[in-house]
PDB file of N, CA and C in Angstrom:
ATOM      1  N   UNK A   1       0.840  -1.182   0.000  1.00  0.00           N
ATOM      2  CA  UNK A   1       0.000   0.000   0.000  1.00  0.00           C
ATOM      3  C   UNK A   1       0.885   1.245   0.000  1.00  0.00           C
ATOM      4  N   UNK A   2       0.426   2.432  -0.845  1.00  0.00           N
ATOM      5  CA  UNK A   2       1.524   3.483  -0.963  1.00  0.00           C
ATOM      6  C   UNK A   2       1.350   4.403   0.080  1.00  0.00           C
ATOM      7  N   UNK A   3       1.932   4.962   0.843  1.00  0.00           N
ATOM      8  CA  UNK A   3       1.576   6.182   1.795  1.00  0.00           C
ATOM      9  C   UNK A   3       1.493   7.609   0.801  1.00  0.00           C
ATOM     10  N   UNK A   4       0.673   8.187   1.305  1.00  0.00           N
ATOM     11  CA  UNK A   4       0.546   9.176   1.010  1.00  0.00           C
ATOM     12  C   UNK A   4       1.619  10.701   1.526  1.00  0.00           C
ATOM     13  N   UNK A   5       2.279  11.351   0.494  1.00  0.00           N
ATOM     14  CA  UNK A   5       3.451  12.282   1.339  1.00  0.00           C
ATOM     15  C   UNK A   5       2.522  13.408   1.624  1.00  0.00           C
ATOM     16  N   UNK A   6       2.693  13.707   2.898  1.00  0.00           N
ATOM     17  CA  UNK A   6       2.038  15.394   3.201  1.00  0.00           C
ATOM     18  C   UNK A   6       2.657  16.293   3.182  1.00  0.00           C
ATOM     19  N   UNK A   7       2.337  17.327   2.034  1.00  0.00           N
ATOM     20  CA  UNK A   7       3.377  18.378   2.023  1.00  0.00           C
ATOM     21  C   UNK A   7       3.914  19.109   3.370  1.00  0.00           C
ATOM     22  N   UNK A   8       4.494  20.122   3.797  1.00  0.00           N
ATOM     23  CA  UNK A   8       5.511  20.898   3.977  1.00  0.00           C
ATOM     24  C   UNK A   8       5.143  22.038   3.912  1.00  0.00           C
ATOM     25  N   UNK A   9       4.473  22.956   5.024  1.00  0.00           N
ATOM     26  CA  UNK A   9       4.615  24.276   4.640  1.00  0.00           C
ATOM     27  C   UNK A   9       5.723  25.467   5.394  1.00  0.00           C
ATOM     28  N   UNK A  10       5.393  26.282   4.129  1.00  0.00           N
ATOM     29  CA  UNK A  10       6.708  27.662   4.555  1.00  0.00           C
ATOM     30  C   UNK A  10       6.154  28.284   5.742  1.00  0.00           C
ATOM     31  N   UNK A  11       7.103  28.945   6.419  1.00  0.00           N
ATOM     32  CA  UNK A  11       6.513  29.409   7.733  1.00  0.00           C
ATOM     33  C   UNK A  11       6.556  30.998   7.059  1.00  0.00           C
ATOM     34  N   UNK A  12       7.269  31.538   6.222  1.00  0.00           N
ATOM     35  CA  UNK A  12       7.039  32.802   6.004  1.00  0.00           C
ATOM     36  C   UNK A  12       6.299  33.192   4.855  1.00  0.00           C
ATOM     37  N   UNK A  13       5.931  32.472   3.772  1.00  0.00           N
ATOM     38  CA  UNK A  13       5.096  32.626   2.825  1.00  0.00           C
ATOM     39  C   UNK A  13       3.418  31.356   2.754  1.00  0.00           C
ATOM     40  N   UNK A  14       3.601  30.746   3.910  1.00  0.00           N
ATOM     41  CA  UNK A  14       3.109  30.018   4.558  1.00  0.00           C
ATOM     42  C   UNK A  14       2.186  28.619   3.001  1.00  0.00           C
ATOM     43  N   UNK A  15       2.851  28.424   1.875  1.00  0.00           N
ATOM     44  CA  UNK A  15       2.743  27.549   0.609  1.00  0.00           C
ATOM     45  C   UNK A  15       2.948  26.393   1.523  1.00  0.00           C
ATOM     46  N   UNK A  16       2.209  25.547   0.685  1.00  0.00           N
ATOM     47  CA  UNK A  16       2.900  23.990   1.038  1.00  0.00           C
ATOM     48  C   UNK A  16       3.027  23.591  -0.171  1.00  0.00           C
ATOM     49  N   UNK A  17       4.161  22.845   0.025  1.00  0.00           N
ATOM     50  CA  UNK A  17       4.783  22.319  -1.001  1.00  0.00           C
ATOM     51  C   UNK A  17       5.649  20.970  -0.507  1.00  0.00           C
ATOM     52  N   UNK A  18       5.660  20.167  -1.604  1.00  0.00           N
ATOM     53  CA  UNK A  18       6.577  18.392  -0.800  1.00  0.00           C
ATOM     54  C   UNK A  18       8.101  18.993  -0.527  1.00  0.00           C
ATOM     55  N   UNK A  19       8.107  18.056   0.418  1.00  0.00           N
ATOM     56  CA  UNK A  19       9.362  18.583   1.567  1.00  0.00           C
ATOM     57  C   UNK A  19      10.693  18.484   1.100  1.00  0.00           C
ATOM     58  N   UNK A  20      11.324  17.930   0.053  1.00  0.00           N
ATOM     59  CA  UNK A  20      12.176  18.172  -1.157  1.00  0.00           C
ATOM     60  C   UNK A  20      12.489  19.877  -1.697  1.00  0.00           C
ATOM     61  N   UNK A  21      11.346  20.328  -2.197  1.00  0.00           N
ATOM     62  CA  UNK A  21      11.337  21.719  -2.266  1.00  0.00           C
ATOM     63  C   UNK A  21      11.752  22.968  -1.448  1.00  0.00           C
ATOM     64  N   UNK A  22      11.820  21.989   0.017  1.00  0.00           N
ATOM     65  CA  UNK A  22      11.751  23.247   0.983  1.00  0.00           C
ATOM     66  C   UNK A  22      13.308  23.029   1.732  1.00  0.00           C
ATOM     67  N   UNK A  23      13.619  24.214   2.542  1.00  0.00           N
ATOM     68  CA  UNK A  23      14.899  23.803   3.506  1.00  0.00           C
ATOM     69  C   UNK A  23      14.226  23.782   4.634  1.00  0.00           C
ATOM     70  N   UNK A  24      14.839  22.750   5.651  1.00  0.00           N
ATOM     71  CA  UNK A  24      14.414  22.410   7.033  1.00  0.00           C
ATOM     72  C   UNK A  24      15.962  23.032   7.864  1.00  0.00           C
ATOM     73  N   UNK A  25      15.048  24.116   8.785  1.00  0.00           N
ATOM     74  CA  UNK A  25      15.896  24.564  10.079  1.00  0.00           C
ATOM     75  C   UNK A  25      15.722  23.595  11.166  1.00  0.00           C
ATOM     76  N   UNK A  26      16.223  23.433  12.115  1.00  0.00           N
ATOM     77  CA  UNK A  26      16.384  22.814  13.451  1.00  0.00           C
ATOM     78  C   UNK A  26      16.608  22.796  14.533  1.00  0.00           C
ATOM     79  N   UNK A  27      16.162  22.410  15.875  1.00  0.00           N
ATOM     80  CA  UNK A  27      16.270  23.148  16.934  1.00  0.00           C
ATOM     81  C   UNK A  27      16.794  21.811  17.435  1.00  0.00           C
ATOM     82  N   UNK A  28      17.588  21.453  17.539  1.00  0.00           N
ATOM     83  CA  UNK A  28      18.269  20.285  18.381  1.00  0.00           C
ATOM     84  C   UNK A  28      17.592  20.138  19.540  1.00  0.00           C
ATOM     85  N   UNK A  29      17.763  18.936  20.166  1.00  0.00           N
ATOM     86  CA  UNK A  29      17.039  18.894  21.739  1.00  0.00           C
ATOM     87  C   UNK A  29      18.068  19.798  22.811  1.00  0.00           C
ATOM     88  N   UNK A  30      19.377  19.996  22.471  1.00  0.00           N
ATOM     89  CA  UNK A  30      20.527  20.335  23.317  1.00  0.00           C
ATOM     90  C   UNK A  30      20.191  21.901  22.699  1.00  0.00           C
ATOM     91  N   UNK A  31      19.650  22.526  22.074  1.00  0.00           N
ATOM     92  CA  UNK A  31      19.277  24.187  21.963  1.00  0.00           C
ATOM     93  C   UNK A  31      19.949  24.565  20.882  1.00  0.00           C
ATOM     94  N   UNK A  32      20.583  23.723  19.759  1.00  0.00           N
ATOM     95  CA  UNK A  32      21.625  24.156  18.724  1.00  0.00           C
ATOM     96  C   UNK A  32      20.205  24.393  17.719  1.00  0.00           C
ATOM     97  N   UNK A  33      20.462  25.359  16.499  1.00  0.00           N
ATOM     98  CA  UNK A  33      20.152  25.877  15.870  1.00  0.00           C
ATOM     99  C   UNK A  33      20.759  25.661  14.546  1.00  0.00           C
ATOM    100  N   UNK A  34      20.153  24.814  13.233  1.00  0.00           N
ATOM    101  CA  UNK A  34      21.093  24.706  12.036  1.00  0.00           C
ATOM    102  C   UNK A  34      20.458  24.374  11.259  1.00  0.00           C
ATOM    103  N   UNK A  35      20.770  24.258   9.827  1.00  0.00           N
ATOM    104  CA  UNK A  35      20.411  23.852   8.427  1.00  0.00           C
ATOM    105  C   UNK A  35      20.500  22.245   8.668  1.00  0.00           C
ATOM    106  N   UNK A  36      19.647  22.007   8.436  1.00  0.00           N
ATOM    107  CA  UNK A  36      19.614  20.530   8.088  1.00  0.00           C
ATOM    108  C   UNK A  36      19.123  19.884   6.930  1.00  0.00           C
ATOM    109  N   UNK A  37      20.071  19.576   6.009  1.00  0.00           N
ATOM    110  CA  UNK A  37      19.948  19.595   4.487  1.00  0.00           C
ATOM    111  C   UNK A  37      19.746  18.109   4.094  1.00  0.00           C
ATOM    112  N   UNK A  38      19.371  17.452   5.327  1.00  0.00           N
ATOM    113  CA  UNK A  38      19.117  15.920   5.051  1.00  0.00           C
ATOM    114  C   UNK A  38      17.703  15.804   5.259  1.00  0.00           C
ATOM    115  N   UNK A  39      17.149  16.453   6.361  1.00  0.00           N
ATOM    116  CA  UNK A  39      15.705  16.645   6.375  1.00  0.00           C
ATOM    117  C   UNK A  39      15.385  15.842   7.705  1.00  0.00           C
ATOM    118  N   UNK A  40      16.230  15.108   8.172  1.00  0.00           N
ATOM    119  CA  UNK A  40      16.401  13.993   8.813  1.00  0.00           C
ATOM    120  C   UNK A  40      16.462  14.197  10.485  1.00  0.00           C
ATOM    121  N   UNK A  41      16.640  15.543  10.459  1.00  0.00           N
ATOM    122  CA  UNK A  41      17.815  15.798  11.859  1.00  0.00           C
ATOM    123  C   UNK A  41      16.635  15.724  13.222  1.00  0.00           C
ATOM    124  N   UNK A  42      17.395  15.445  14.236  1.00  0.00           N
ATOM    125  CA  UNK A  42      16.757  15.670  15.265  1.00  0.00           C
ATOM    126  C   UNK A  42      16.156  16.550  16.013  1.00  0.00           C
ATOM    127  N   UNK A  43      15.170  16.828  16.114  1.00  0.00           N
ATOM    128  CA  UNK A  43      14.140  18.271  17.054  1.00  0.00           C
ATOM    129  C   UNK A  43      13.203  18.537  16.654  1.00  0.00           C
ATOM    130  N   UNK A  44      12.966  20.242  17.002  1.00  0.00           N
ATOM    131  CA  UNK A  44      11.763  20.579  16.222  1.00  0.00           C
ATOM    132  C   UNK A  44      12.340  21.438  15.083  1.00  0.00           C
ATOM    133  N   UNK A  45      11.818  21.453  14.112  1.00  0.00           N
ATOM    134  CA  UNK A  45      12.058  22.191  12.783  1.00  0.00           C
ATOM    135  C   UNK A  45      10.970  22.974  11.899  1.00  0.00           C
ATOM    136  N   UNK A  46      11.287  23.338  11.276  1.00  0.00           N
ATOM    137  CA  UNK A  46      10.641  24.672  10.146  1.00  0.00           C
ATOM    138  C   UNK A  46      11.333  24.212   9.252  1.00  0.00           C
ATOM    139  N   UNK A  47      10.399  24.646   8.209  1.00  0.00           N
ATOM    140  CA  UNK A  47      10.604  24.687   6.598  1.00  0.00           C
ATOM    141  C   UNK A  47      10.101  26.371   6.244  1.00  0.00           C
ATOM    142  N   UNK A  48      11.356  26.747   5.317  1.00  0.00           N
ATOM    143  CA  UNK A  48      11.341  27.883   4.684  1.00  0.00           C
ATOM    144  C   UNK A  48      11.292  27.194   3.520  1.00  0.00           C
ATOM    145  N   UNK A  49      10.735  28.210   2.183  1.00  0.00           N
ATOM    146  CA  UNK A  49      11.095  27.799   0.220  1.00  0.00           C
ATOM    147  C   UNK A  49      12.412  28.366   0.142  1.00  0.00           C
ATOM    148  N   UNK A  50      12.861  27.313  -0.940  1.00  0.00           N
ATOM    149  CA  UNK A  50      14.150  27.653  -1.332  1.00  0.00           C
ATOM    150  C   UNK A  50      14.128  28.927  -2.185  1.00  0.00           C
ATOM    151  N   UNK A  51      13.839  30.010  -1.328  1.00  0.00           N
ATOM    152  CA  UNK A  51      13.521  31.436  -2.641  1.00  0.00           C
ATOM    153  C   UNK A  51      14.389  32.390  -1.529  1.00  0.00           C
ATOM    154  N   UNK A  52      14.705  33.268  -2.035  1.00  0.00           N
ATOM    155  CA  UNK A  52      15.223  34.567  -1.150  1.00  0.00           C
ATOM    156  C   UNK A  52      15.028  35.460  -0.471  1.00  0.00           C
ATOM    157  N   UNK A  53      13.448  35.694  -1.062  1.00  0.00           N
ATOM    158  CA  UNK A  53      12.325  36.458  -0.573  1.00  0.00           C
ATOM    159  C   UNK A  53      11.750  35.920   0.128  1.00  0.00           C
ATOM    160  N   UNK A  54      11.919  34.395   0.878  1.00  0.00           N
ATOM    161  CA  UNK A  54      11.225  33.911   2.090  1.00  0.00           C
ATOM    162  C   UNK A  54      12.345  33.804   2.905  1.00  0.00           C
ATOM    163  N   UNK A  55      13.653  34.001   2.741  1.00  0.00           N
ATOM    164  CA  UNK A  55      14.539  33.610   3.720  1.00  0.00           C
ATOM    165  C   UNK A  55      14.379  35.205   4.084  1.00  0.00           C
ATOM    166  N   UNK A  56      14.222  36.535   3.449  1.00  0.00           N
ATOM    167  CA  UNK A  56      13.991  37.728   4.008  1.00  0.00           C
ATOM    168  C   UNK A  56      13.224  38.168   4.753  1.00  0.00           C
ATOM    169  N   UNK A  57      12.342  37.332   4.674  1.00  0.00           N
ATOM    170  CA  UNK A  57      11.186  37.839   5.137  1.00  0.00           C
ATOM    171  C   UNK A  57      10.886  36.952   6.467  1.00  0.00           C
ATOM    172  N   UNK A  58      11.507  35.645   6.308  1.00  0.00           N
ATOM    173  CA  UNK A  58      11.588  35.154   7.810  1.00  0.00           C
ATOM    174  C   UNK A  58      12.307  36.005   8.878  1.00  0.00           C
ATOM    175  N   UNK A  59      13.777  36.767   8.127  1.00  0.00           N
ATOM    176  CA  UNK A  59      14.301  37.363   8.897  1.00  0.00           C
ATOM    177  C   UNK A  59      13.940  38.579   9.255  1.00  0.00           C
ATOM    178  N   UNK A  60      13.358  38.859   8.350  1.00  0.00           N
ATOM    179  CA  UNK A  60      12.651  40.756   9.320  1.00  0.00           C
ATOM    180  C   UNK A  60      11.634  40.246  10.081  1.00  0.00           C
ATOM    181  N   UNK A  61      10.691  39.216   9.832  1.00  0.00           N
ATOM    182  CA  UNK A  61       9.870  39.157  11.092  1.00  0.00           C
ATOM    183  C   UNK A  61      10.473  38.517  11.598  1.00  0.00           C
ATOM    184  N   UNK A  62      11.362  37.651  11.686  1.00  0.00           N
ATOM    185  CA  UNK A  62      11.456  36.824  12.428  1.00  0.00           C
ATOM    186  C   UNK A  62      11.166  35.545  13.272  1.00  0.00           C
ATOM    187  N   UNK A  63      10.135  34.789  11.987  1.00  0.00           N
ATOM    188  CA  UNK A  63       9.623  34.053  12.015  1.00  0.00           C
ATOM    189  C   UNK A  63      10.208  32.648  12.393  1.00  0.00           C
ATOM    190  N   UNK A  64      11.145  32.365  12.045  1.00  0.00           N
ATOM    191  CA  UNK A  64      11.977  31.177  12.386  1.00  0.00           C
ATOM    192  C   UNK A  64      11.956  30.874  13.929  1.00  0.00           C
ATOM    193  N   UNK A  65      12.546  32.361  14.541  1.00  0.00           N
ATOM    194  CA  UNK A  65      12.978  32.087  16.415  1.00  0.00           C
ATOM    195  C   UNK A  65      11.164  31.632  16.701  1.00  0.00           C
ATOM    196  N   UNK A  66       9.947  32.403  16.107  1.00  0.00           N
ATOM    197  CA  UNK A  66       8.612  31.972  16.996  1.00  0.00           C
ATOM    198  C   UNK A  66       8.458  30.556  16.940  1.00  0.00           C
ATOM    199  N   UNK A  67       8.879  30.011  15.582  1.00  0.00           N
ATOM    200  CA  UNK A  67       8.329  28.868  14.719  1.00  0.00           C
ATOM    201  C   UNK A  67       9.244  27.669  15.981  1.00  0.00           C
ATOM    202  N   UNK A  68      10.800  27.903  16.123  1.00  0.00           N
ATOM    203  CA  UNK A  68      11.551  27.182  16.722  1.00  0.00           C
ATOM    204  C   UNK A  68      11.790  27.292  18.007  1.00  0.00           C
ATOM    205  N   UNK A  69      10.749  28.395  18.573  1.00  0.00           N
ATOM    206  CA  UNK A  69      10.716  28.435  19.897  1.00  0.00           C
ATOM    207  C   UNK A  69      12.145  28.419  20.783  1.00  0.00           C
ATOM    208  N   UNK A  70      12.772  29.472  19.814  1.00  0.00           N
ATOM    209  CA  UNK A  70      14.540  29.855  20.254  1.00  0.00           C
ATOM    210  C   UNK A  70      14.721  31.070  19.809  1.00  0.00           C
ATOM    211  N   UNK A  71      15.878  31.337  20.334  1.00  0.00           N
ATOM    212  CA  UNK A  71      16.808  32.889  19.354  1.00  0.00           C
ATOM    213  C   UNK A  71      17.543  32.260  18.191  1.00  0.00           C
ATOM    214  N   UNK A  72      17.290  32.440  17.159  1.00  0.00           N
ATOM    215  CA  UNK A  72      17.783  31.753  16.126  1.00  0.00           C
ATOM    216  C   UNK A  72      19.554  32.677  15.708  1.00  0.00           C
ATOM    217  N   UNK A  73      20.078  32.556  15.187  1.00  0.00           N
ATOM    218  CA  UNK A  73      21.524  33.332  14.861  1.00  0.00           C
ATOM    219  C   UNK A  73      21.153  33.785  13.594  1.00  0.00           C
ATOM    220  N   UNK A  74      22.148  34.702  13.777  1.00  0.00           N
ATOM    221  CA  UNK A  74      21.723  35.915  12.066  1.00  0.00           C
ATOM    222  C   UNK A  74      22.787  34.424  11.030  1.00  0.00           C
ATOM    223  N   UNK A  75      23.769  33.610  11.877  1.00  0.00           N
ATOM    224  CA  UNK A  75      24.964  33.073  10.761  1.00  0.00           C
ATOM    225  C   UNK A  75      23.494  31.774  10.079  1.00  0.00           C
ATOM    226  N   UNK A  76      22.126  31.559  11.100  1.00  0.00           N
ATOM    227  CA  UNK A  76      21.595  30.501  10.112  1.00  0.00           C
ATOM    228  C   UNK A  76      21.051  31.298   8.832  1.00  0.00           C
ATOM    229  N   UNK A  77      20.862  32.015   8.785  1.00  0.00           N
ATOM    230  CA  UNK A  77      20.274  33.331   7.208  1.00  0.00           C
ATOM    231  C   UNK A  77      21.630  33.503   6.600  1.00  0.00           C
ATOM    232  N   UNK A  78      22.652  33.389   7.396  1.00  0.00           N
ATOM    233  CA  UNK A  78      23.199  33.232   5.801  1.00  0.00           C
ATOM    234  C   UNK A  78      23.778  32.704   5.433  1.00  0.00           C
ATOM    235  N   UNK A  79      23.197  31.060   6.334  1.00  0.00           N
ATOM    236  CA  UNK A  79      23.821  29.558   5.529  1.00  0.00           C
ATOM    237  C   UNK A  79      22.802  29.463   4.837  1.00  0.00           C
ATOM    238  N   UNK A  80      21.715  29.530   5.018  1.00  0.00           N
ATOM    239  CA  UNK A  80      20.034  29.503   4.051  1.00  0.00           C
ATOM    240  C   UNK A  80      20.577  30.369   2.989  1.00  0.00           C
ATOM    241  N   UNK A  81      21.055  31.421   2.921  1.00  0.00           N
ATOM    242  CA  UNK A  81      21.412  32.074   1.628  1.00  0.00           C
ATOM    243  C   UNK A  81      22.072  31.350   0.340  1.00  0.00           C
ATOM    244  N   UNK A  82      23.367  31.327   1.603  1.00  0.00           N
ATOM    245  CA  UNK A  82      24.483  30.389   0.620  1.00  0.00           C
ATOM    246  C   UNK A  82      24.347  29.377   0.229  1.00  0.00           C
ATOM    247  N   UNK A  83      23.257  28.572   0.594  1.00  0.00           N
ATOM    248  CA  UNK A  83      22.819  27.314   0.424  1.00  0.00           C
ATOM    249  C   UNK A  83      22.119  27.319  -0.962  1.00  0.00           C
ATOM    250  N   UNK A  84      21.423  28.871  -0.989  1.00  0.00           N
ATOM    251  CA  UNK A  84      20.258  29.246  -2.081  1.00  0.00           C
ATOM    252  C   UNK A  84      21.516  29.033  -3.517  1.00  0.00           C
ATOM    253  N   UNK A  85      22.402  29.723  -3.305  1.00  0.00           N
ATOM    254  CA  UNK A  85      23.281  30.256  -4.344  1.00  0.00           C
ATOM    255  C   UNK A  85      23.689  28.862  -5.006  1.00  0.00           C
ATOM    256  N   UNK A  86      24.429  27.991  -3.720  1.00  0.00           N
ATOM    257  CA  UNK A  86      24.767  26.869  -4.254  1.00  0.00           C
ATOM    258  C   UNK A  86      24.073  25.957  -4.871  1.00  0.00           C
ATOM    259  N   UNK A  87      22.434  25.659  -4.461  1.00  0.00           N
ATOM    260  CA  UNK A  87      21.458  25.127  -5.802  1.00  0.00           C
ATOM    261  C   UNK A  87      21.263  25.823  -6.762  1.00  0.00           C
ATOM    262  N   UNK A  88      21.505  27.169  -6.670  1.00  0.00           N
ATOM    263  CA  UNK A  88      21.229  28.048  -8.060  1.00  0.00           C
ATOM    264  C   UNK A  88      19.828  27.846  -8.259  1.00  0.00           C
ATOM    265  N   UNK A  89      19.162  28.169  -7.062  1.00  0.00           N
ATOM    266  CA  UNK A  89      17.673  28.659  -6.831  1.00  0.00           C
ATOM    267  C   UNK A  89      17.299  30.185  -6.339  1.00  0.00           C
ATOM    268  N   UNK A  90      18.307  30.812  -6.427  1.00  0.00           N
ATOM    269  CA  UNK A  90      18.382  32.452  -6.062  1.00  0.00           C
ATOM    270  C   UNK A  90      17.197  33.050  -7.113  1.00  0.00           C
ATOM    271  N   UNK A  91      16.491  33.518  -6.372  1.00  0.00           N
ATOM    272  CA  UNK A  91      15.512  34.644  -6.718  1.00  0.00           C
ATOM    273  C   UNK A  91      14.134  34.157  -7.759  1.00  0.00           C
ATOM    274  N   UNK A  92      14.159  32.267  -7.509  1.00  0.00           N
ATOM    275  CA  UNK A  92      13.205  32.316  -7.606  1.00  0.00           C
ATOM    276  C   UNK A  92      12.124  32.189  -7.417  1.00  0.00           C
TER     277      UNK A  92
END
């Protein structure tokens, strides 16, 4: 029997979309804060779209720290950036 996948939604443009599409942040159980590009990682997590204009917009509101129930670091915005560049999904 096939399972059914449930999408994934953005916390700042709030789309769902399958969880492939999206980047997953992470709140470790020990309070660490990171990209987790396996999807896999341990805690609670958020999904942002791989676009630029949602990684901005998480960061002026600041949506990530409510979502992860932490102070998130300015260095995770701009591994989410660099991350953008390196799929060569920038700006769209």
């Amino acid at each position: 029997m096939m399972t059914k996948r449930r999408p994934r939604t953005c916390v700042a443009c709030k789309t769902e979309k399958p969880k492939k599409e999206l980047i997953r942040v992470v709140r470790s159980p020990e309070g660490h804060v990171y990209v987790d590009p396996t999807g896999k990682g341990q805690g609670r997590g958020a999904y942002v779209c791989s676009d630029q204009n949602c990684i901005e917009q998480a960061k002026k509101k600041d949506i990530l720290s409510k979502a992860l129930r932490t102070k998130v670091p300015a260095e995770i915005y701009e591994d989410l950036s660099q991350k953008l560049g390196e799929s060569g999904n920038a700006g769209q």
